[in-house]
Structures are given as C-alpha cells and as structure tokens.
C-alpha atoms as a PDB file:
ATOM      1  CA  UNK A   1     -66.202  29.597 -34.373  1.00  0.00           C
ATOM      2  CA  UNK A   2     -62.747  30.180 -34.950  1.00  0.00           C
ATOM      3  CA  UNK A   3     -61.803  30.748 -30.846  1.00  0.00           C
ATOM      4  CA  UNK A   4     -63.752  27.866 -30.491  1.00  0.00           C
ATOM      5  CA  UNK A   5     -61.969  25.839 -31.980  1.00  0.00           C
ATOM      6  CA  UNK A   6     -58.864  27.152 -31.060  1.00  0.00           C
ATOM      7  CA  UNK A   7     -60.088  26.774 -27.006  1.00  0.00           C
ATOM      8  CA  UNK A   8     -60.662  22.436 -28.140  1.00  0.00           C
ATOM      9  CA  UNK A   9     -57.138  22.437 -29.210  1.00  0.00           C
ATOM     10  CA  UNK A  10     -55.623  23.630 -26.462  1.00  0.00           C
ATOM     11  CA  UNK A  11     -57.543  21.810 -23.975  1.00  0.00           C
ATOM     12  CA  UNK A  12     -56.680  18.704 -26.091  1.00  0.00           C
ATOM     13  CA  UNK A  13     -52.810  19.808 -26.206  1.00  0.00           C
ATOM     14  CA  UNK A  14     -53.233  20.080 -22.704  1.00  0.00           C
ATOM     15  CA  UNK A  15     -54.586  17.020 -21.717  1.00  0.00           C
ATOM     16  CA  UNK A  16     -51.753  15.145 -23.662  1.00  0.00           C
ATOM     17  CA  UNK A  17     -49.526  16.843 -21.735  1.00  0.00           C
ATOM     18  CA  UNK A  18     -51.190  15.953 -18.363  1.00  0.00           C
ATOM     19  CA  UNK A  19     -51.642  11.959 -19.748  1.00  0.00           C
ATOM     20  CA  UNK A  20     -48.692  11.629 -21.652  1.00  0.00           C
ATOM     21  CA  UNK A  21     -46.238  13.428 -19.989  1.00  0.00           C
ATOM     22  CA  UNK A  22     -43.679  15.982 -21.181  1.00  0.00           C
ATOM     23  CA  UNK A  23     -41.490  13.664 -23.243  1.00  0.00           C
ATOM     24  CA  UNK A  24     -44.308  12.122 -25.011  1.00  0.00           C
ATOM     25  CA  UNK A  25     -45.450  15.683 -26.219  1.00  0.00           C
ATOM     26  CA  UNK A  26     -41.824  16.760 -27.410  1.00  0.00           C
ATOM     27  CA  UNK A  27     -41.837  13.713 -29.773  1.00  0.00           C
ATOM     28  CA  UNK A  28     -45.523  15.478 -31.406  1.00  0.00           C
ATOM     29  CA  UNK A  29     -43.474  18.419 -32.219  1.00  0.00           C
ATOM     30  CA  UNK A  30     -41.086  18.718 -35.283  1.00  0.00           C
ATOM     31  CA  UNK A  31     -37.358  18.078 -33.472  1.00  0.00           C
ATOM     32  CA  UNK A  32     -35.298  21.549 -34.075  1.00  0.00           C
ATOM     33  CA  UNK A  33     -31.644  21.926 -33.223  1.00  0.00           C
ATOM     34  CA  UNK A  34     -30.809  25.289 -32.215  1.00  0.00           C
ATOM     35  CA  UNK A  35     -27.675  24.317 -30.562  1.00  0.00           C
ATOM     36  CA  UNK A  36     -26.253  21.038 -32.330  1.00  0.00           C
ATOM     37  CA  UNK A  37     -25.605  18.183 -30.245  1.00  0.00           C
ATOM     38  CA  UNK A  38     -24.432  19.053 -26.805  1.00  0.00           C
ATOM     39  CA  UNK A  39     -21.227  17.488 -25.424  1.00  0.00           C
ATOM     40  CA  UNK A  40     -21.958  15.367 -22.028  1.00  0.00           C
ATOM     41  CA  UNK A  41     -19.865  15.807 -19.445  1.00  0.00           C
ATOM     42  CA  UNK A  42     -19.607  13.770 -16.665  1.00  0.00           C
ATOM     43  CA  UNK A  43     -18.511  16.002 -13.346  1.00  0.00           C
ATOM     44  CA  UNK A  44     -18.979  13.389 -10.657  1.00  0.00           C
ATOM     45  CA  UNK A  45     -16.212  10.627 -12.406  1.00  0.00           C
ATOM     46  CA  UNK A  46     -17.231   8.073 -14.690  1.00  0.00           C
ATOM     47  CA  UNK A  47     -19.115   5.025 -12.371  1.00  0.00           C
ATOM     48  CA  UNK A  48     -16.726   2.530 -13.207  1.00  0.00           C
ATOM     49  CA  UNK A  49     -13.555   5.063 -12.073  1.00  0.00           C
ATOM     50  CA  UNK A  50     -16.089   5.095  -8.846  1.00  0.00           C
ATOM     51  CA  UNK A  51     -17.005   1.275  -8.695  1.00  0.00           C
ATOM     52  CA  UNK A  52     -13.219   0.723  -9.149  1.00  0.00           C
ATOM     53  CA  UNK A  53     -11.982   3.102  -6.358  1.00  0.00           C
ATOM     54  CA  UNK A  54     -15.106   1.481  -4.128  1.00  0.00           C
ATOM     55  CA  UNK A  55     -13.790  -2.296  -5.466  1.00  0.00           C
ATOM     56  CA  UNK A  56     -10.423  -1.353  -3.884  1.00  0.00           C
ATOM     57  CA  UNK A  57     -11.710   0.153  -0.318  1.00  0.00           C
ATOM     58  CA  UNK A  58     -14.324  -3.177  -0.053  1.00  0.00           C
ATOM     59  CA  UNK A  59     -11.098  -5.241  -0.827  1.00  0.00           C
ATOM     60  CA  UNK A  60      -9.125  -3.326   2.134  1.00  0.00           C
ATOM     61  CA  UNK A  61     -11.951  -3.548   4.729  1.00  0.00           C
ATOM     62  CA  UNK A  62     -12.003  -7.387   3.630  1.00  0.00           C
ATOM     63  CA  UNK A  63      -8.412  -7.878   4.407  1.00  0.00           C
ATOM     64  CA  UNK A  64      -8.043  -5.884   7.828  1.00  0.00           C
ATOM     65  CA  UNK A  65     -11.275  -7.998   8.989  1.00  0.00           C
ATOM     66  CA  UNK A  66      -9.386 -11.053   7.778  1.00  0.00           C
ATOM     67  CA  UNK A  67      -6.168 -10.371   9.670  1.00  0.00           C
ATOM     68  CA  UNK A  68      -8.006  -8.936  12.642  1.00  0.00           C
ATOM     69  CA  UNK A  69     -10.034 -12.579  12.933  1.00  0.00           C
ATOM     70  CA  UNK A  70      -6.580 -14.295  12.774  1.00  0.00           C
ATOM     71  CA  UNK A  71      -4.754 -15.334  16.545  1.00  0.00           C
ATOM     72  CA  UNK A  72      -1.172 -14.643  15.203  1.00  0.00           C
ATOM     73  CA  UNK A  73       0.292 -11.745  13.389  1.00  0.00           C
ATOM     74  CA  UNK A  74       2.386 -14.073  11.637  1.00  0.00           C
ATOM     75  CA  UNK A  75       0.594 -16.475   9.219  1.00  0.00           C
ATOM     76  CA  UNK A  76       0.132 -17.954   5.859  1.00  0.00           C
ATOM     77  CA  UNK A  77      -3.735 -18.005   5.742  1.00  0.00           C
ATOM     78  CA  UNK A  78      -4.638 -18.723   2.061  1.00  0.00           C
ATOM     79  CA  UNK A  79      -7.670 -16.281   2.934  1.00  0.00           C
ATOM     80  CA  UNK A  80      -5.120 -13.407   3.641  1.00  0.00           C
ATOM     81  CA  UNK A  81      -2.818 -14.275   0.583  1.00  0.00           C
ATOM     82  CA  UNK A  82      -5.648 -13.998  -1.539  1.00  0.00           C
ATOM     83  CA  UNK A  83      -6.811 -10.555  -0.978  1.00  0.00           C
ATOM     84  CA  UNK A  84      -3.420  -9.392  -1.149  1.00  0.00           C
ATOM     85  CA  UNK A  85      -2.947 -10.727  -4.313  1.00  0.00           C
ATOM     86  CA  UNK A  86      -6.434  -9.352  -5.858  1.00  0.00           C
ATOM     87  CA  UNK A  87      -5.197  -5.599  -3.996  1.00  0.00           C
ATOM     88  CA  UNK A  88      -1.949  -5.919  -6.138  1.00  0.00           C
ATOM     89  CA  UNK A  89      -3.558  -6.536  -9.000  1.00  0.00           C
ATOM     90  CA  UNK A  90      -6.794  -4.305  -8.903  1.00  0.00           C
ATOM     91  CA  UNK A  91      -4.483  -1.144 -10.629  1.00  0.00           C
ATOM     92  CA  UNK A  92      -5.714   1.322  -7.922  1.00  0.00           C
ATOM     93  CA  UNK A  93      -2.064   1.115  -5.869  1.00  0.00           C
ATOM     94  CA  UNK A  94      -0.647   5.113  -6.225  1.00  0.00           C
ATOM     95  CA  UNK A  95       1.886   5.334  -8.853  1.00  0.00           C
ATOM     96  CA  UNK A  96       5.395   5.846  -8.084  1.00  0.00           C
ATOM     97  CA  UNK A  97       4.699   4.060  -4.107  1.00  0.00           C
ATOM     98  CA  UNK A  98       8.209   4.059  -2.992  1.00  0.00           C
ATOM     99  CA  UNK A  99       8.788   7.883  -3.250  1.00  0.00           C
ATOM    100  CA  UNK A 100       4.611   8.812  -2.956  1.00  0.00           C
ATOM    101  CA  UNK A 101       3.953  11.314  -0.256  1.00  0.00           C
ATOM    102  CA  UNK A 102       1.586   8.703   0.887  1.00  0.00           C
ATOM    103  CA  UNK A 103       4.244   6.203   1.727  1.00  0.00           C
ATOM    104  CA  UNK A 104       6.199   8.521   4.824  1.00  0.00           C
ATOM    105  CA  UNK A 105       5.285   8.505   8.351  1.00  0.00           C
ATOM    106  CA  UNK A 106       4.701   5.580  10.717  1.00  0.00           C
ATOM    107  CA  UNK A 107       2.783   2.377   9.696  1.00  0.00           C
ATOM    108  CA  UNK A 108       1.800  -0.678  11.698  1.00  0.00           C
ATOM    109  CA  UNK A 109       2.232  -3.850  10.761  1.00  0.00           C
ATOM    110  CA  UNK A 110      -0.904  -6.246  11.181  1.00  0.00           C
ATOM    111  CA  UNK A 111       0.289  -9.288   8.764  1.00  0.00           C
ATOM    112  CA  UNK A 112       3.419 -11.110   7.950  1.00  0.00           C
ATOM    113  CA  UNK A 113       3.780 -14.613   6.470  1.00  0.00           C
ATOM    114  CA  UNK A 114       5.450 -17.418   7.876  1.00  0.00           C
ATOM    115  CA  UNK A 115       9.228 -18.075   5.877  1.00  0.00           C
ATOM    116  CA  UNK A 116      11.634 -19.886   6.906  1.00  0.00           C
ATOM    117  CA  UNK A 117      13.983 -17.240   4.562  1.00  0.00           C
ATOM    118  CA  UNK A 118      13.604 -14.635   7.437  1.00  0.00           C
ATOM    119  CA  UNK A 119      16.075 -14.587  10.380  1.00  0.00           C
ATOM    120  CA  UNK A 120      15.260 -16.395  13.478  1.00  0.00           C
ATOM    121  CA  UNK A 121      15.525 -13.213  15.267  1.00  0.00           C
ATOM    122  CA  UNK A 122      12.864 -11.527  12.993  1.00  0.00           C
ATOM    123  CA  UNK A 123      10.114 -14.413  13.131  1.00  0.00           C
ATOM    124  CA  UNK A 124      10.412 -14.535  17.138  1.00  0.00           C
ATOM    125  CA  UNK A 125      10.087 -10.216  17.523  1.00  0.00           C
ATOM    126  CA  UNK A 126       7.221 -10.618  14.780  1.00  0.00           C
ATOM    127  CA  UNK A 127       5.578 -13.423  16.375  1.00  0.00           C
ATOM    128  CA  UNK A 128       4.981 -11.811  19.414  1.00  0.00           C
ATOM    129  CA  UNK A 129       1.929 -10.570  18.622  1.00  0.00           C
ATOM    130  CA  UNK A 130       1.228  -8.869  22.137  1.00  0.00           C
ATOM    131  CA  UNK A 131       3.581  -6.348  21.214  1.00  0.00           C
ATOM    132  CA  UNK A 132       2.573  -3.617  18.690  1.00  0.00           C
ATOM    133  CA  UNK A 133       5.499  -3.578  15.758  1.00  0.00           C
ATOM    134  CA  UNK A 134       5.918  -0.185  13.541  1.00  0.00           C
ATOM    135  CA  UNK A 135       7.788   0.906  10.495  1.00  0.00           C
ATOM    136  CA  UNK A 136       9.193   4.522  10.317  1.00  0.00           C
ATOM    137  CA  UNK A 137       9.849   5.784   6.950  1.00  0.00           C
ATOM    138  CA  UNK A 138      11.186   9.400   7.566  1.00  0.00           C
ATOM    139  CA  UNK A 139      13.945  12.239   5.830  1.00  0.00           C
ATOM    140  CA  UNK A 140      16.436  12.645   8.798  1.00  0.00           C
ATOM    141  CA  UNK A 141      17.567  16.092   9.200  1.00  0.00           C
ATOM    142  CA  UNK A 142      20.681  15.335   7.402  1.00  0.00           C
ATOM    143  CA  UNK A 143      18.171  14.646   4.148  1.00  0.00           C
ATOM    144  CA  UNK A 144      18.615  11.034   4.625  1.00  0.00           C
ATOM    145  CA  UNK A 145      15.854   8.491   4.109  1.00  0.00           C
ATOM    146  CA  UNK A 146      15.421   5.949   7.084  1.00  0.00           C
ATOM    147  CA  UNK A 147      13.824   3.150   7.486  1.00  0.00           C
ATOM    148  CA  UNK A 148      13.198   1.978  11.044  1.00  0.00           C
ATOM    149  CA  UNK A 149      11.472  -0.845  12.448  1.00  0.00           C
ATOM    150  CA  UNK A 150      10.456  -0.377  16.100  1.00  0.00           C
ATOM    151  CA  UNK A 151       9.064  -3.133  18.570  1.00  0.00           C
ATOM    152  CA  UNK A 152       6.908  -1.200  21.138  1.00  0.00           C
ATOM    153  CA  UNK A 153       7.485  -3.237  24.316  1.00  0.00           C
ATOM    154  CA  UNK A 154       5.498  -0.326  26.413  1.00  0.00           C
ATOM    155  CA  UNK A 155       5.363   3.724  26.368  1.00  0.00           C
ATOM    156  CA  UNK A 156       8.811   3.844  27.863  1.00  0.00           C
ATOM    157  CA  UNK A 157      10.834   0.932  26.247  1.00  0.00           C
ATOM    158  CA  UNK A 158      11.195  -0.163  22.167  1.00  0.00           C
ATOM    159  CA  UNK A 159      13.495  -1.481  20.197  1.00  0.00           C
ATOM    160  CA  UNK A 160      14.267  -0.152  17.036  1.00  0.00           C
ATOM    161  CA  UNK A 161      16.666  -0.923  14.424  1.00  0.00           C
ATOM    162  CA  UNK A 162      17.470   1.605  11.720  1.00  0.00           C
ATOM    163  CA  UNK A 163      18.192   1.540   8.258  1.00  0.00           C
ATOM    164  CA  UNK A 164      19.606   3.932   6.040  1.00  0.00           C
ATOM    165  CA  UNK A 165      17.458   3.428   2.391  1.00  0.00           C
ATOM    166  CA  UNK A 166      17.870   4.039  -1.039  1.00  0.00           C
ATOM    167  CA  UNK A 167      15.030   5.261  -3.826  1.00  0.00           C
ATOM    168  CA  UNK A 168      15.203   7.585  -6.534  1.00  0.00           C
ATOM    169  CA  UNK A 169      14.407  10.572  -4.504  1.00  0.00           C
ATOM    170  CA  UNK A 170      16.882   9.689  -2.562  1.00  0.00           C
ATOM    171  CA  UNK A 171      19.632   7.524  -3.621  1.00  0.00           C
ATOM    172  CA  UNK A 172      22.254   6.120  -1.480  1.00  0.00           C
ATOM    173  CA  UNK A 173      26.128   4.647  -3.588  1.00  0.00           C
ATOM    174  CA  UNK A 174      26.786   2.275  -0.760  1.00  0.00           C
ATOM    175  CA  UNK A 175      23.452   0.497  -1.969  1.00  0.00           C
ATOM    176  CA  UNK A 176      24.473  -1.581  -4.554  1.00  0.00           C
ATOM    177  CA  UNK A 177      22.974  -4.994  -6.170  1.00  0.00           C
ATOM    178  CA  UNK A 178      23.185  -7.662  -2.719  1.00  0.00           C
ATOM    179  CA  UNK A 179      25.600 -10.529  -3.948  1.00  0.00           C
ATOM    180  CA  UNK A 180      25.234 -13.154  -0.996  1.00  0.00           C
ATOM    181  CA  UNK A 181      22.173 -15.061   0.222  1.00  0.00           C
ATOM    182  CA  UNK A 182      23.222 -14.889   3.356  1.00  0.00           C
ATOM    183  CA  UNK A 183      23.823 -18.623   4.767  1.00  0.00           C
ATOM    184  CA  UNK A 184      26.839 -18.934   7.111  1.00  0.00           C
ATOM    185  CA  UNK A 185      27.943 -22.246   6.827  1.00  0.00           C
ATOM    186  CA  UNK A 186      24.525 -23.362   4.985  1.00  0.00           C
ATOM    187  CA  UNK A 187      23.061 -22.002   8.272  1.00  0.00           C
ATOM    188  CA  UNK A 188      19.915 -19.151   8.494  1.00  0.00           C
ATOM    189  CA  UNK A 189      21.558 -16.489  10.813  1.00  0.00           C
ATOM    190  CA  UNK A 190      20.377 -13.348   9.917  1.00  0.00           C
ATOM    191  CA  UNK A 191      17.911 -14.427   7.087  1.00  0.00           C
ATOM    192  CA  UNK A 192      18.493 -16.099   3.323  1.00  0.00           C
ATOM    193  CA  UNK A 193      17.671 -13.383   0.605  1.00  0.00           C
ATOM    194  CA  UNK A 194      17.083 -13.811  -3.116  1.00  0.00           C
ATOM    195  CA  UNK A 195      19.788 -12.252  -5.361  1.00  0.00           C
ATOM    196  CA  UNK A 196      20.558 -12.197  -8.997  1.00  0.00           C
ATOM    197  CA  UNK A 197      18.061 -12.187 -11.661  1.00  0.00           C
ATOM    198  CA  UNK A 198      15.429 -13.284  -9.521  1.00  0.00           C
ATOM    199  CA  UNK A 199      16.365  -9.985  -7.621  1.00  0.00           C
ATOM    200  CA  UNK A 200      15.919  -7.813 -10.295  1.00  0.00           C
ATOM    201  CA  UNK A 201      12.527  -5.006  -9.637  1.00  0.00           C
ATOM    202  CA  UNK A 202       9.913  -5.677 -11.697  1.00  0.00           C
ATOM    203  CA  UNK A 203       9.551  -3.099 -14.874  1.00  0.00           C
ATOM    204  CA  UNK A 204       6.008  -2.956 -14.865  1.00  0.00           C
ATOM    205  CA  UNK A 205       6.093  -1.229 -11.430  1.00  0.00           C
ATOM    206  CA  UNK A 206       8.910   1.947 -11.670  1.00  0.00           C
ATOM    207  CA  UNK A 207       9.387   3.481  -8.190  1.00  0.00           C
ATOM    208  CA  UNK A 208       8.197   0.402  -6.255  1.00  0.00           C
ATOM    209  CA  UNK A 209      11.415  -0.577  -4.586  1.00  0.00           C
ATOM    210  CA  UNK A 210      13.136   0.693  -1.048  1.00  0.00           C
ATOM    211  CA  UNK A 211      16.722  -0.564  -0.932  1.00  0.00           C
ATOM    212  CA  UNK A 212      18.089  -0.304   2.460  1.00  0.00           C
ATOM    213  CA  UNK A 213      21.295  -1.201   4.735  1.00  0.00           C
ATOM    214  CA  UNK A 214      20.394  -2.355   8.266  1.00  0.00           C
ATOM    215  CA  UNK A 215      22.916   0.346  10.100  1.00  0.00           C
ATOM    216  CA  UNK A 216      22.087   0.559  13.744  1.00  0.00           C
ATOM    217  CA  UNK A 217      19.751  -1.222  16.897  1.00  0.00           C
ATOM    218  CA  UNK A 218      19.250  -0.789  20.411  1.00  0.00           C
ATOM    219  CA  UNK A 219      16.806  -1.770  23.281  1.00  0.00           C
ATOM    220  CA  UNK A 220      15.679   1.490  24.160  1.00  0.00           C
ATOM    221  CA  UNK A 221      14.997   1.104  28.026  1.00  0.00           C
ATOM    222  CA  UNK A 222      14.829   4.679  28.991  1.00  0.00           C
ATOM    223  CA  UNK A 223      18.464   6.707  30.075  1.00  0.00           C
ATOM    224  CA  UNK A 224      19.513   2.891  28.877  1.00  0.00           C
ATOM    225  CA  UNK A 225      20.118   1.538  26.030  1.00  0.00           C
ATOM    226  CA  UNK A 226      21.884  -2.054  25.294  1.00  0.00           C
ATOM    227  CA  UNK A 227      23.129  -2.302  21.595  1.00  0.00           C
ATOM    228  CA  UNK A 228      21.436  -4.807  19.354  1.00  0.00           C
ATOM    229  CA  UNK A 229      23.130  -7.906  19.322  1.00  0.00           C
ATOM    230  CA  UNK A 230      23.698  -7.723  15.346  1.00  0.00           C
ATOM    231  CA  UNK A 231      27.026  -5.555  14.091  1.00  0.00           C
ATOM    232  CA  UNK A 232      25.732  -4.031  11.543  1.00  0.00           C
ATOM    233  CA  UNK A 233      28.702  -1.678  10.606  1.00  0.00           C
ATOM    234  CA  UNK A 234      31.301  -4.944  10.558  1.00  0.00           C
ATOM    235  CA  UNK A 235      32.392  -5.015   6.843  1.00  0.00           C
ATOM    236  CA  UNK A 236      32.339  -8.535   6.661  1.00  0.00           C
ATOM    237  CA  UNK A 237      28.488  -8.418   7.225  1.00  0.00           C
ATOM    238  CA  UNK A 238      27.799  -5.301   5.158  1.00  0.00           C
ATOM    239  CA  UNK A 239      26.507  -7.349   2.189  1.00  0.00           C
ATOM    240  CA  UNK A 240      24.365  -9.566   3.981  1.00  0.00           C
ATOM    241  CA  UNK A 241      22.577  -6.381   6.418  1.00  0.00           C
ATOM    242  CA  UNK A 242      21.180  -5.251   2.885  1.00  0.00           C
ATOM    243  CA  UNK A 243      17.587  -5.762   1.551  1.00  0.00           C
ATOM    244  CA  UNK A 244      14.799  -4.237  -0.281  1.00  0.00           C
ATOM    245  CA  UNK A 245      11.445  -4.412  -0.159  1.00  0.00           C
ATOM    246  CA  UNK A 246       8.714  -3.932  -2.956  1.00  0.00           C
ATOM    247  CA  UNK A 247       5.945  -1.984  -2.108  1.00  0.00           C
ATOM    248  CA  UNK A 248       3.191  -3.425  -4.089  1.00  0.00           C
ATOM    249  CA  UNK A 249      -0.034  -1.900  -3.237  1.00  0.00           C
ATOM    250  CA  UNK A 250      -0.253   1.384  -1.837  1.00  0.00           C
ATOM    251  CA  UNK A 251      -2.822   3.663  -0.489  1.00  0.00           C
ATOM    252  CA  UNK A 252      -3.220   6.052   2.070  1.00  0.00           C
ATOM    253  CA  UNK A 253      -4.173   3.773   4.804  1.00  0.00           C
ATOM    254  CA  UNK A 254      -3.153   0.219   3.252  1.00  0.00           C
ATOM    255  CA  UNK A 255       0.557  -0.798   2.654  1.00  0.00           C
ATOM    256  CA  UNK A 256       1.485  -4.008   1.097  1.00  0.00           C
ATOM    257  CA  UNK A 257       5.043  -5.092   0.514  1.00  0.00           C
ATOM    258  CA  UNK A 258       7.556  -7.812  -0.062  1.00  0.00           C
ATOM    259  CA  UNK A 259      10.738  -8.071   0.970  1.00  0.00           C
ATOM    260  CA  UNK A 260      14.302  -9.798  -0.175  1.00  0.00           C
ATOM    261  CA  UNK A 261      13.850 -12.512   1.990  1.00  0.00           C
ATOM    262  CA  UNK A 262      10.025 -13.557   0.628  1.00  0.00           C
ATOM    263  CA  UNK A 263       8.030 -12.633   3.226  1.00  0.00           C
ATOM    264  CA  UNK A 264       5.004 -10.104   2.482  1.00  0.00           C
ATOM    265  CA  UNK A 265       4.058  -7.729   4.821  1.00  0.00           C
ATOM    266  CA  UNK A 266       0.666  -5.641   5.017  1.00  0.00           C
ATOM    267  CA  UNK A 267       0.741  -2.578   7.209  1.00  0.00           C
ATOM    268  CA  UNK A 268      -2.272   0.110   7.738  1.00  0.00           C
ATOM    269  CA  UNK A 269      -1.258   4.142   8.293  1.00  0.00           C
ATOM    270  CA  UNK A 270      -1.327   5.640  11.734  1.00  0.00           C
ATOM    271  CA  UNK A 271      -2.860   8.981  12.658  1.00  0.00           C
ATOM    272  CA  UNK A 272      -0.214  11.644  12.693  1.00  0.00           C
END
C-alpha cells in the first residue's frame, strides 16, 4: 500500500512539474540558502552604458546624412547645428580630446558654418566644395606638434598651410594668450578672433584646446611651389596668425570643433 502510494505522489509531483513548470514547483518547496545571496554581475555593460554609446553612433550617422544632403560644405543649416550641439552634450566625447590618441592622423572636413569672423581667404578655399579639404594633426620628427590644413586640388597639386600647435603634451612658449582681434583698419583681412575673457577654455572640458601659430603655406604644384600669399613669420603679424580651436566632441571617426574666430567645424577620420 505503502509503494502505492508513494508511485501517486510522484506521478502527481510530476505532473506539476510538466503543467506548472519548473519555477512554479520551486515555490512548493521550502526556499534553502546554501550559498547566501549571490552578487549579479553584469559582463556585457550595463544597457544604458550600451543605449548611451548606441545614442551617440545614431546621433553621428544623423549628422553625416545631414551634411551629405546639404549642396555646400559651408552652411548654417539649423538641422546641422542641432546635432552638433546634442553630440557635445551627450557626455560620450573621449576625455582629454586634444592630446587623445584618437585625435592624430588626417581628418576631412565635411561641415563648416558660414561667419563673417573668418578671413575672406578661408571662406572662398572652404567654399569650394569640389575640392576635398583635410586637417593633419601629426608629431614632426623634431617632436613638434603640427597642425596642417591641406586643400587637395588633385593627386599632384595641394595647398597646405602649416601650423606649429600647442597642448599639454606638447607645449609650445611662443603660444601665449592672442591680444588682437585682428581688424586692420576696422577691416577683416585675415579673420576677427575673440580674445580676452571670452577667450578663456572652458573648465568643464580640461585638454580640449589646440593653440596654434599659422607658420608656413605654399601651392604645392609638383617640383613647384609658390609661397602663400600670407607672411606668416613677419613679427608685426605674429599675434594675429594665432588661434585655437576647441575640440568639443570627439570620437574615433567624428571630430567636432570650434575655433577663435566662431566658426565650428565637423570633420570624420580617414583610413590610415
């Protein structure tokens, strides 16, 4: 009688299992803790580090389909503006960007804004958008950093105009606080930059700022080469060649920044 009864019970124990599931038969059984409570640990990232890092990439691939639907490399599309201003403040820029790894090698620039603070020189090179424009941030072999910005006109001819730069990694005397605007005779020649207090880098982002020195240009043609028509080296002009610009969202395919002179600039990696 005794088997018997022990062969109804197990059938029965059984079918709960098979209608109720697992879970529902653990909670008929007396809870024991053998182990204590077990620490979770989370080894893919927590889904809002994910959702933020995934936030940031949607926001990119937003703003290079923006600027690629735009005619003109130089704009002020409120569009444009807008995701730059949501990538700056989204927190997922690398720390540090001015002396990141990320931040060396060649970048293109896709997007500039329309000031009348830049140089009339600079608005008519940028403008022409046929013409792909890069920025070179390399360590020269004399452990300089340089800063170059080069105008590809085709495979054999460029212009590029060099700048020796300043961060913290690599900081340069000569570069110290700008003191003129730059108007000659109330007049924009070579661009109208901000200075004092309204100069000053911003606290909240330490290692965001490239000083530089504008230092050299030529038309690269080839075995010629035909200086730029800027003296760079004149003394009188040495205060009013220098700049900075804040690089205010970083990553390693997306570069935003914005210079002394007010314009913002977004520029994507190239390939090594």
């Amino acid at each position: 009688m005794a088997k018997r009864n022990m062969r109804v019970v197990s059938v029965f124990l059984l079918l709960v299992i098979v209608l109720t599931g697992a879970e529902a038969f653990q909670n008929l059984l007396p809870k024991i803790d053998f182990l204590g409570e077990i620490p979770k640990v989370d080894i893919f990232g927590s889904p809002s580090t994910k959702q933020k890092k995934g936030g940031a990439v949607a926001l990119e691939d937003r703003l290079i389909q923006a600027i690629e639907g735009q005619d003109e490399r130089l704009s002020n599309s409120e569009e444009i503006a807008s995701l730059v201003m949501k990538l700056e403040d989204s927190g997922e820029s690398l720390e540090r960007p001015a002396v990141a790894p990320e931040i060396y090698g060649r970048w293109r620039l896709m997007h500039t804004t329309n000031d009348d603070t830049s140089s009339p020189i600079q608005r008519k090179a940028v403008d022409t958008s046929k013409f792909n424009i890069y920025q070179d941030i390399v360590v020269s072999e004399e452990n300089k950093l340089i800063v170059s910005q080069v105008v590809k006109f085709s495979e054999a001819a460029e212009l590029r105009v060099d700048a020796v730069a300043s961060t913290s990694d690599y900081p340069v005397p000569e570069l110290t606080e700008r003191k003129s605007t730059g108007k000659v005779l109330g007049l924009n020649i070579l661009g109208v930059s901000v200075v004092g207090q309204e100069a000053l880098p911003d606290p909240d982002r330490p290692d965001s700022r490239i000083d530089f020195v504008f230092d050299e240009g030529n038309f690269d043609f080839g075995p010629l080469k035909v200086p730029y028509p800027v003296p760079f080296r004149l003394p009188i002009l040495r205060d009013w060649v220098k700049g900075w610009i804040d690089v205010t969202y970083l990553s390693n395919r997306v570069r935003i920044s914005r210079g002394n002179k007010g314009t913002t600039f977004v520029l994507v990696k190239e390939e090594d």
